[in-house]
N, C-alpha and C. Protein backbone atom coordinates (compact mmCIF):
# COMPACT_ATOMS: atom_id res chain seq x y z
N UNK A 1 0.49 54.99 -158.38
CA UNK A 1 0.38 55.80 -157.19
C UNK A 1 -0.86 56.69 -157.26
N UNK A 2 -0.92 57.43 -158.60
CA UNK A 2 -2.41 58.09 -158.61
C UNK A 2 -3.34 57.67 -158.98
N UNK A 3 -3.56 56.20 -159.02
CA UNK A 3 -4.66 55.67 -159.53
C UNK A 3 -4.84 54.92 -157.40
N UNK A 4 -3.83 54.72 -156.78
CA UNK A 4 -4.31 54.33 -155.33
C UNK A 4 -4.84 55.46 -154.55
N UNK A 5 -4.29 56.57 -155.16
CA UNK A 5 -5.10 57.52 -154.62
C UNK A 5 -6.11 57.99 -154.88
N UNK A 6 -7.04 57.83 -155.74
CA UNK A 6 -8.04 57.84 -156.45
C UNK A 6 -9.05 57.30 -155.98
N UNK A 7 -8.26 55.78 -156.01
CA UNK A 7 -9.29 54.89 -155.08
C UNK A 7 -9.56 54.85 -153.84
N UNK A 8 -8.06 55.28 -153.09
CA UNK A 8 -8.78 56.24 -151.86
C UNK A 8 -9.73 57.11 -151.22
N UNK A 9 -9.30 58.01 -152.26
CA UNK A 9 -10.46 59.55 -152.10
C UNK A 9 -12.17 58.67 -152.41
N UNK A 10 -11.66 57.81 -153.15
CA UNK A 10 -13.06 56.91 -153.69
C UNK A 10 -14.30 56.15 -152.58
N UNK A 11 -13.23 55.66 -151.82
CA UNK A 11 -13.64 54.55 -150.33
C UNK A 11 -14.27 56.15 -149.27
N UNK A 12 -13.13 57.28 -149.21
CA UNK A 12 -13.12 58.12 -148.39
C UNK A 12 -14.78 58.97 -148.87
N UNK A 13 -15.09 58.95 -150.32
CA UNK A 13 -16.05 59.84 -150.69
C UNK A 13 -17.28 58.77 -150.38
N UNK A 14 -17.48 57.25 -150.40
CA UNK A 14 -18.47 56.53 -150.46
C UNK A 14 -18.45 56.47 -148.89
N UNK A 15 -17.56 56.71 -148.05
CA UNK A 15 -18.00 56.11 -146.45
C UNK A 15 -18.89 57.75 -145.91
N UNK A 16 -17.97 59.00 -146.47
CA UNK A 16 -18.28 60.15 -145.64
C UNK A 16 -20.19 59.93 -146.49
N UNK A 17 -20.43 59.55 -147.68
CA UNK A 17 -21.58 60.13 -148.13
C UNK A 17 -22.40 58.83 -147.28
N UNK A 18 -22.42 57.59 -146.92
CA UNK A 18 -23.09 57.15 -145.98
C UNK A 18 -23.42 57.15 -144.69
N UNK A 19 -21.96 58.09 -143.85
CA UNK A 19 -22.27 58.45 -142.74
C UNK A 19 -23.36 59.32 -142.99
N UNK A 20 -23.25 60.81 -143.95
CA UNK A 20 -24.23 62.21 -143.84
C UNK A 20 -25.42 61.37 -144.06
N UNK A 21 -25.49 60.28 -144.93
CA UNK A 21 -27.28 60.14 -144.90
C UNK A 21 -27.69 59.46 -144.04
N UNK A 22 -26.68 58.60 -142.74
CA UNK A 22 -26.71 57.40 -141.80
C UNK A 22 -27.32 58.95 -140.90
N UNK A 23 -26.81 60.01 -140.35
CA UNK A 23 -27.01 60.58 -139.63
C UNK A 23 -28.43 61.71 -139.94
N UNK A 24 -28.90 61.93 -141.26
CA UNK A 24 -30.05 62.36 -141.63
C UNK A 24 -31.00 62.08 -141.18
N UNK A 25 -30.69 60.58 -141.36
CA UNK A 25 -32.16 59.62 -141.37
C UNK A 25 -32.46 59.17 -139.78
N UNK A 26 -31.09 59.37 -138.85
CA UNK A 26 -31.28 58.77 -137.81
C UNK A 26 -31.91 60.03 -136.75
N UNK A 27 -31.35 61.37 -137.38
CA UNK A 27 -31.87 62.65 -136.82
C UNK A 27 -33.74 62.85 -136.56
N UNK A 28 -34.23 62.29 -135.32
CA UNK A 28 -35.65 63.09 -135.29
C UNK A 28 -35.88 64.51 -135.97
N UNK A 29 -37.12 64.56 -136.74
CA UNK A 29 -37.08 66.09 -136.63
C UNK A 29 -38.21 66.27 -135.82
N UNK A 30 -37.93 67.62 -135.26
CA UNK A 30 -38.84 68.37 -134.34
C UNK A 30 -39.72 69.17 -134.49
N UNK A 31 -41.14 69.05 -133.62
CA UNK A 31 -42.30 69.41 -134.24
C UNK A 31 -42.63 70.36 -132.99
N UNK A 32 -42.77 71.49 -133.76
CA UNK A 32 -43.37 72.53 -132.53
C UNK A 32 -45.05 72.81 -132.88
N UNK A 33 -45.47 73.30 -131.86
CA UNK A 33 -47.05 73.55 -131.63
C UNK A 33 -47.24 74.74 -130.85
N UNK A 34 -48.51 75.48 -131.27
CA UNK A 34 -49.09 76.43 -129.79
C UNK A 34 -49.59 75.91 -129.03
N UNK A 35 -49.31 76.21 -127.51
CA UNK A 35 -49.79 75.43 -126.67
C UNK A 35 -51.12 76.86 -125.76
N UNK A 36 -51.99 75.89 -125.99
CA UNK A 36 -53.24 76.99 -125.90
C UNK A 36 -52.91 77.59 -124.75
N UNK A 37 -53.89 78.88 -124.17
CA UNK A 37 -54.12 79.50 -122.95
C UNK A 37 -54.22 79.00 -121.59
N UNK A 38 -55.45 78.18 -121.90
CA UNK A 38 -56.28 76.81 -121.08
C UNK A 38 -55.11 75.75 -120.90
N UNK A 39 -54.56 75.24 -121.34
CA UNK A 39 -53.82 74.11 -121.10
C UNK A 39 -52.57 75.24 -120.35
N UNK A 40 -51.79 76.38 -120.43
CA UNK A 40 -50.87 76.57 -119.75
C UNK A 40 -51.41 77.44 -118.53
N UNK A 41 -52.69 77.61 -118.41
CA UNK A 41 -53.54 78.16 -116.96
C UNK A 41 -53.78 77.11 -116.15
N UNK A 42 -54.56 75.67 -116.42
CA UNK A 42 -54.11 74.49 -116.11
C UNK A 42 -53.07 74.12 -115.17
N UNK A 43 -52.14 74.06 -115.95
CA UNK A 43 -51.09 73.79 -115.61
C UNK A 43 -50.21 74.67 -114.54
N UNK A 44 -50.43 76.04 -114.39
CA UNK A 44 -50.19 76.57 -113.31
C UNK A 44 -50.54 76.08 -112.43
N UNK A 45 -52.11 76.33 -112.57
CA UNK A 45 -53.09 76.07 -111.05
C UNK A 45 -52.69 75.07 -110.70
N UNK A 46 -52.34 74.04 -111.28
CA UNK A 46 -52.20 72.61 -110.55
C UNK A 46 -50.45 72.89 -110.17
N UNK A 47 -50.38 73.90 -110.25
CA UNK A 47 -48.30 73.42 -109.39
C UNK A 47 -48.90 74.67 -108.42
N UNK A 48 -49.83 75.45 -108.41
CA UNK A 48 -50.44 76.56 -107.85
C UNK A 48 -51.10 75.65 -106.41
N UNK A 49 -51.97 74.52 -107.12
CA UNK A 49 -52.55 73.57 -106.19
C UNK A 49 -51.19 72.99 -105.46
N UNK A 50 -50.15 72.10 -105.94
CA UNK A 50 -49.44 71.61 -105.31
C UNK A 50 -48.51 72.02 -104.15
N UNK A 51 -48.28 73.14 -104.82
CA UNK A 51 -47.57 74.20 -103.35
C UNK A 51 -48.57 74.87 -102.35
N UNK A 52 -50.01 74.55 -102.40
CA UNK A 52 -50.57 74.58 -101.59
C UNK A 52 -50.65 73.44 -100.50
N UNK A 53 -51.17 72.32 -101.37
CA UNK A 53 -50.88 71.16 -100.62
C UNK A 53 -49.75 70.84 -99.41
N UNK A 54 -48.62 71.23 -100.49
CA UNK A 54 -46.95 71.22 -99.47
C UNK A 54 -47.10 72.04 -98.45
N UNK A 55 -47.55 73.37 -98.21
CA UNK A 55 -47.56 74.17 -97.57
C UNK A 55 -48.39 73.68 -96.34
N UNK A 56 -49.85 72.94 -96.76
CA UNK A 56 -50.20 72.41 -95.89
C UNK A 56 -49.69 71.44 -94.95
N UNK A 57 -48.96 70.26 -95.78
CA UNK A 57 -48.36 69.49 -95.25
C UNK A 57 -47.18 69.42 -94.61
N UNK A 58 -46.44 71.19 -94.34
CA UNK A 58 -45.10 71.42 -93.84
C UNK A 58 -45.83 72.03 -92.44
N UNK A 59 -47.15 71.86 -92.02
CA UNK A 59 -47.54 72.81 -90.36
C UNK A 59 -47.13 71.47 -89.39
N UNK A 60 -47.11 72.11 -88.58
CA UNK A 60 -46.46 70.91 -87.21
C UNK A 60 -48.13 70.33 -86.95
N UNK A 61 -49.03 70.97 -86.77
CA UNK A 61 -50.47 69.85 -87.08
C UNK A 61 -50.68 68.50 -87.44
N UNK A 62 -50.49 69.91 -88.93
CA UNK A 62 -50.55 68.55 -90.08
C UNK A 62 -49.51 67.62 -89.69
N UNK A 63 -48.55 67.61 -89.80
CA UNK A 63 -47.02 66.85 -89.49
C UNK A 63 -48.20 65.69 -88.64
N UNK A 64 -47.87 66.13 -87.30
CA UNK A 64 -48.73 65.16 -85.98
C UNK A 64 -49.72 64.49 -86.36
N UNK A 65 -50.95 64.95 -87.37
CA UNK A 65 -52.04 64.58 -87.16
C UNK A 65 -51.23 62.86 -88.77
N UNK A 66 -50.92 63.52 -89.00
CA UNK A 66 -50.09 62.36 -90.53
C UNK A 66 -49.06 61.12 -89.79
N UNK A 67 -48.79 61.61 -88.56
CA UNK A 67 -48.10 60.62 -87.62
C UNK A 67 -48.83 59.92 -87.15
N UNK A 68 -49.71 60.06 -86.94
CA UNK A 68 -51.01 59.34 -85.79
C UNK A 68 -51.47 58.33 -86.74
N UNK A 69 -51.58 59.16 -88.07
CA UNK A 69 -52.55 57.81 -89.15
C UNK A 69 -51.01 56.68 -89.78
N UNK A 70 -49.80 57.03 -89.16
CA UNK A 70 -48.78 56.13 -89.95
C UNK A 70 -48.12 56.24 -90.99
N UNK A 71 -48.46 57.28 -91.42
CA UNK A 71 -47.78 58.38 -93.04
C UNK A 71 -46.87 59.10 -92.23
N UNK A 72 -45.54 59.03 -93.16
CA UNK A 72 -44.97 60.69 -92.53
C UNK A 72 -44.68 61.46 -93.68
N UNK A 73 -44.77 62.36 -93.45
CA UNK A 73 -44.85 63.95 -93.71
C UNK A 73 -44.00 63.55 -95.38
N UNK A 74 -42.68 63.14 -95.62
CA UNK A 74 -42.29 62.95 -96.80
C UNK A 74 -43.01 61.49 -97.73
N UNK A 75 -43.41 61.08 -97.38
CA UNK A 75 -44.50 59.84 -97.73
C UNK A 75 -45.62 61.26 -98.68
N UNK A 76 -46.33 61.46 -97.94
CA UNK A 76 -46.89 62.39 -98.02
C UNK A 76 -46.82 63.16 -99.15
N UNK A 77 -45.76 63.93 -99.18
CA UNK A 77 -44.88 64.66 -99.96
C UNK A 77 -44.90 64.43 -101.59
N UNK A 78 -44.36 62.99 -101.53
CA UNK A 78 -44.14 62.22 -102.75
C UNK A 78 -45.87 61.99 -103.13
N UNK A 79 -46.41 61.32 -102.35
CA UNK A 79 -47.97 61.53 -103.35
C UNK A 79 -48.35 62.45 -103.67
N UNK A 80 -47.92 63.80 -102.99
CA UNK A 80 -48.71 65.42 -103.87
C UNK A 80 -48.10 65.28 -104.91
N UNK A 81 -46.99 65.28 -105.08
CA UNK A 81 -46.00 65.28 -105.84
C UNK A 81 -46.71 64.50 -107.36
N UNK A 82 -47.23 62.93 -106.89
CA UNK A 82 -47.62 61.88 -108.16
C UNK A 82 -48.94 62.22 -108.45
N UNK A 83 -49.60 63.39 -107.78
CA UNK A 83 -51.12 63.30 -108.43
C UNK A 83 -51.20 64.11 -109.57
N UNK A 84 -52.02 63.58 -110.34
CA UNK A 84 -52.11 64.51 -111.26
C UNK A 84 -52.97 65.78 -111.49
N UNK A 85 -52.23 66.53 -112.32
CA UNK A 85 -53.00 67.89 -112.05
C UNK A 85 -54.40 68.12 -111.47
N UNK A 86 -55.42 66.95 -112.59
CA UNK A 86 -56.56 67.37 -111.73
C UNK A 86 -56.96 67.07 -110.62
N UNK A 87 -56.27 65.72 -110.20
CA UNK A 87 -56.07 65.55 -108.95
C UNK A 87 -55.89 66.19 -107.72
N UNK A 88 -54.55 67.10 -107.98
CA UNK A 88 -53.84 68.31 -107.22
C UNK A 88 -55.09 69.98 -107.16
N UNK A 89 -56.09 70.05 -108.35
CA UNK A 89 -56.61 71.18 -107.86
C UNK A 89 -57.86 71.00 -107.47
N UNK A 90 -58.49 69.30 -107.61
CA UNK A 90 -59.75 69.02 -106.88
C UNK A 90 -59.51 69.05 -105.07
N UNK A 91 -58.34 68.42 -104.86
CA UNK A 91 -57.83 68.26 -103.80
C UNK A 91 -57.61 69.79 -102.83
N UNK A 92 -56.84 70.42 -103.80
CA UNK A 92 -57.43 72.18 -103.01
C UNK A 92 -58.47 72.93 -103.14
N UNK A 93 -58.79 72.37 -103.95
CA UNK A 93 -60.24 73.44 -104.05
C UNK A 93 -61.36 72.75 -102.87
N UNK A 94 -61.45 71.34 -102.78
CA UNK A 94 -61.76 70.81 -101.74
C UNK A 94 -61.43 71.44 -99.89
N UNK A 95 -60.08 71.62 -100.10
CA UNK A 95 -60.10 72.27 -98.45
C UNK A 95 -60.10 73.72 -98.50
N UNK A 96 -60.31 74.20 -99.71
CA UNK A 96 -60.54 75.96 -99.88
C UNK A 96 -62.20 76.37 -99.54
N UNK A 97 -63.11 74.71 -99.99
CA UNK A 97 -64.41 74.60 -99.45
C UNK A 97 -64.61 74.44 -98.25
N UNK A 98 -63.89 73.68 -97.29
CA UNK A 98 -64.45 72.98 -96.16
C UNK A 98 -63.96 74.43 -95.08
N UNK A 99 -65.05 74.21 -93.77
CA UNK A 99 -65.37 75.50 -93.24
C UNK A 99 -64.17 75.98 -92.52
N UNK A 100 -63.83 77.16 -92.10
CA UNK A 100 -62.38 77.29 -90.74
C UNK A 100 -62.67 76.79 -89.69
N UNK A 101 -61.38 76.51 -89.13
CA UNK A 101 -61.55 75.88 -87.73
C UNK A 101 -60.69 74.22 -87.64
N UNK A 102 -60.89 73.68 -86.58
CA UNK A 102 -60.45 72.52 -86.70
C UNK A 102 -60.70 71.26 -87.64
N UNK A 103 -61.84 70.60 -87.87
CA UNK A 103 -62.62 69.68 -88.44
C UNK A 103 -61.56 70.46 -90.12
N UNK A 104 -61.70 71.55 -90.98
CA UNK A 104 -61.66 71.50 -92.08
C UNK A 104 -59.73 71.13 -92.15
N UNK A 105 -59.02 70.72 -91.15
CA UNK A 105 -58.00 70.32 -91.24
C UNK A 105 -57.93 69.31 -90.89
N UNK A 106 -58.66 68.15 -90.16
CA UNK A 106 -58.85 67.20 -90.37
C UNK A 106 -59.38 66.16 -91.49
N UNK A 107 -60.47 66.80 -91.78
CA UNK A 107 -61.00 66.74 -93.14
C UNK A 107 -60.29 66.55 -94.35
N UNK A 108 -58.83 67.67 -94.38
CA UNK A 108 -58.21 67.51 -95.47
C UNK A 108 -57.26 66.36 -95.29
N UNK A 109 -56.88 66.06 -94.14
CA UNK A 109 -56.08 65.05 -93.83
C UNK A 109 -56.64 64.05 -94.27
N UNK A 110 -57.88 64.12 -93.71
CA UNK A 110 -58.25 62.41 -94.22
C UNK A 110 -59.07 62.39 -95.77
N UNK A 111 -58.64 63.24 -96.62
CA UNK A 111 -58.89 63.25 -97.97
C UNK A 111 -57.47 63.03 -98.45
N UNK A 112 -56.51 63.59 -97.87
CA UNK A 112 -55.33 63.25 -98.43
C UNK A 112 -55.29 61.73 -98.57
N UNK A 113 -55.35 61.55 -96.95
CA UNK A 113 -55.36 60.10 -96.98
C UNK A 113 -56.04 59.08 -97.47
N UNK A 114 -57.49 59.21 -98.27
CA UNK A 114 -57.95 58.57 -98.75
C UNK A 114 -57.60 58.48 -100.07
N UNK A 115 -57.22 59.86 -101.02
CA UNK A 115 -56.54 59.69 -101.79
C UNK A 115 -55.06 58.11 -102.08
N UNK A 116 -54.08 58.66 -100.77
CA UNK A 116 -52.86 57.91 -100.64
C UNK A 116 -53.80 56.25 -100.98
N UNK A 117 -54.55 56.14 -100.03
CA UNK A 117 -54.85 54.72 -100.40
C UNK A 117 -55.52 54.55 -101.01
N UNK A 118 -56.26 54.99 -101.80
CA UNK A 118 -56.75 54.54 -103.32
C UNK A 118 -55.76 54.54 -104.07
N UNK A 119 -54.59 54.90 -103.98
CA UNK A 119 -53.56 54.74 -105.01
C UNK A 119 -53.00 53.60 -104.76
N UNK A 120 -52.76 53.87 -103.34
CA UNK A 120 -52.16 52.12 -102.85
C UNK A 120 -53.25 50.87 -103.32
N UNK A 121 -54.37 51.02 -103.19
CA UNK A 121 -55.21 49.84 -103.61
C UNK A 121 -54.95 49.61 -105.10
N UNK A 122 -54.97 50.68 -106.13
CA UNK A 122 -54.77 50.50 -108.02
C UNK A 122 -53.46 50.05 -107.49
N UNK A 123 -52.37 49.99 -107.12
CA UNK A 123 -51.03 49.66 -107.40
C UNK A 123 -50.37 50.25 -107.76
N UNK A 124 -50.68 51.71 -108.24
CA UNK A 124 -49.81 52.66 -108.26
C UNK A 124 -48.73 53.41 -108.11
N UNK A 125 -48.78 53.10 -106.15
CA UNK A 125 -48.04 53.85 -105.20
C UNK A 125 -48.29 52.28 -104.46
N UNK A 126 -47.05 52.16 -103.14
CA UNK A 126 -46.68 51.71 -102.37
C UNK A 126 -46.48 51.96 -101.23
N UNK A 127 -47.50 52.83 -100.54
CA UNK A 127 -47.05 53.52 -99.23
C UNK A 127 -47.62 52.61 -97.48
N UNK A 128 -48.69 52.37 -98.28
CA UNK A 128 -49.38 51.80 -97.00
C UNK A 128 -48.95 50.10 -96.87
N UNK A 129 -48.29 49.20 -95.81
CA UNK A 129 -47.96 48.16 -95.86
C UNK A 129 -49.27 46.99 -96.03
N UNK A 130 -50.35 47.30 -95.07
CA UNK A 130 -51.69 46.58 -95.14
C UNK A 130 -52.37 46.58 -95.68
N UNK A 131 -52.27 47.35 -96.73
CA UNK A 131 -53.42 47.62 -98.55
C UNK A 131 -52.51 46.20 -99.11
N UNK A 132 -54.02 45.54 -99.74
CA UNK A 132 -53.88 44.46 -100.63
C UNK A 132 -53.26 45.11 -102.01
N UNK A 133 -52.72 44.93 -102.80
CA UNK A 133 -52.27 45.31 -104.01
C UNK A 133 -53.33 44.60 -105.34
N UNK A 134 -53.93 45.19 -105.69
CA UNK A 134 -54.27 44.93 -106.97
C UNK A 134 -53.12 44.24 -108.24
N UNK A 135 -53.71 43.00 -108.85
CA UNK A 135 -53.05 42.81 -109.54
C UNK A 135 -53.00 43.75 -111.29
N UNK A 136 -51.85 44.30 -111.71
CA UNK A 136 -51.75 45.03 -112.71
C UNK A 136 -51.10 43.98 -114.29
């Protein structure tokens, strides 16, 4: 009887000590870093840029003038959304350049939009039906 129990505790001590090292080894460890100044100023401006963009793209204008070219407004949306940062603060700093008045809201429209379809042409994005697709 105490020699089956023995060999019990035996099976019980060889399975628990392969789980703890099964779960050691399977554990990532985690690597932290400083994340510089520049890279988290960056990174503002460009969600700084993007809620500019949105903002633009929520005026009843804009809305209309994005209807006329065949985009709507959440189409739209989703590409501010996929550009990437530097994307997002060339793109505002661009209509923070162009002059007041009418034309510099057209202007941005059709930068948006040229954007949208250069993405549609790489294959990227899928928005426009009559862009050829690049093969990837």
């Amino acid at each position: 009887m105490m020699d089956s129990l023995r060999h019990g505790f035996h099976w019980l001590k060889t399975l628990l000590a392969i789980a703890l090292l099964g779960t050691a080894v399977a554990i990532p460890t985690a690597n932290a870093a400083m994340i510089g100044t520049q890279v988290l100023a960056n990174h503002q401006s460009a969600d700084q840029a993007r809620a500019k963009l949105n903002a633009m793209l929520e005026r009843d204008d804009v809305q209309q003038q994005l209807h006329a070219m065949g985009v709507s407004p959440a189409e739209a949306q989703m590409r501010v959304a996929a550009l990437s940062d530097s994307e997002a603060r060339h793109i505002a700093n661009r209509i923070d350049q162009m002059p007041a008045g009418g034309t510099s809201i057209l202007g941005a429209i059709l930068l948006v939009f040229l954007v949208l379809l250069f993405t549609d042409i790489m294959g990227w994005t899928d928005v426009f039906p009559f862009v050829k697709k690049t093969v990837r």
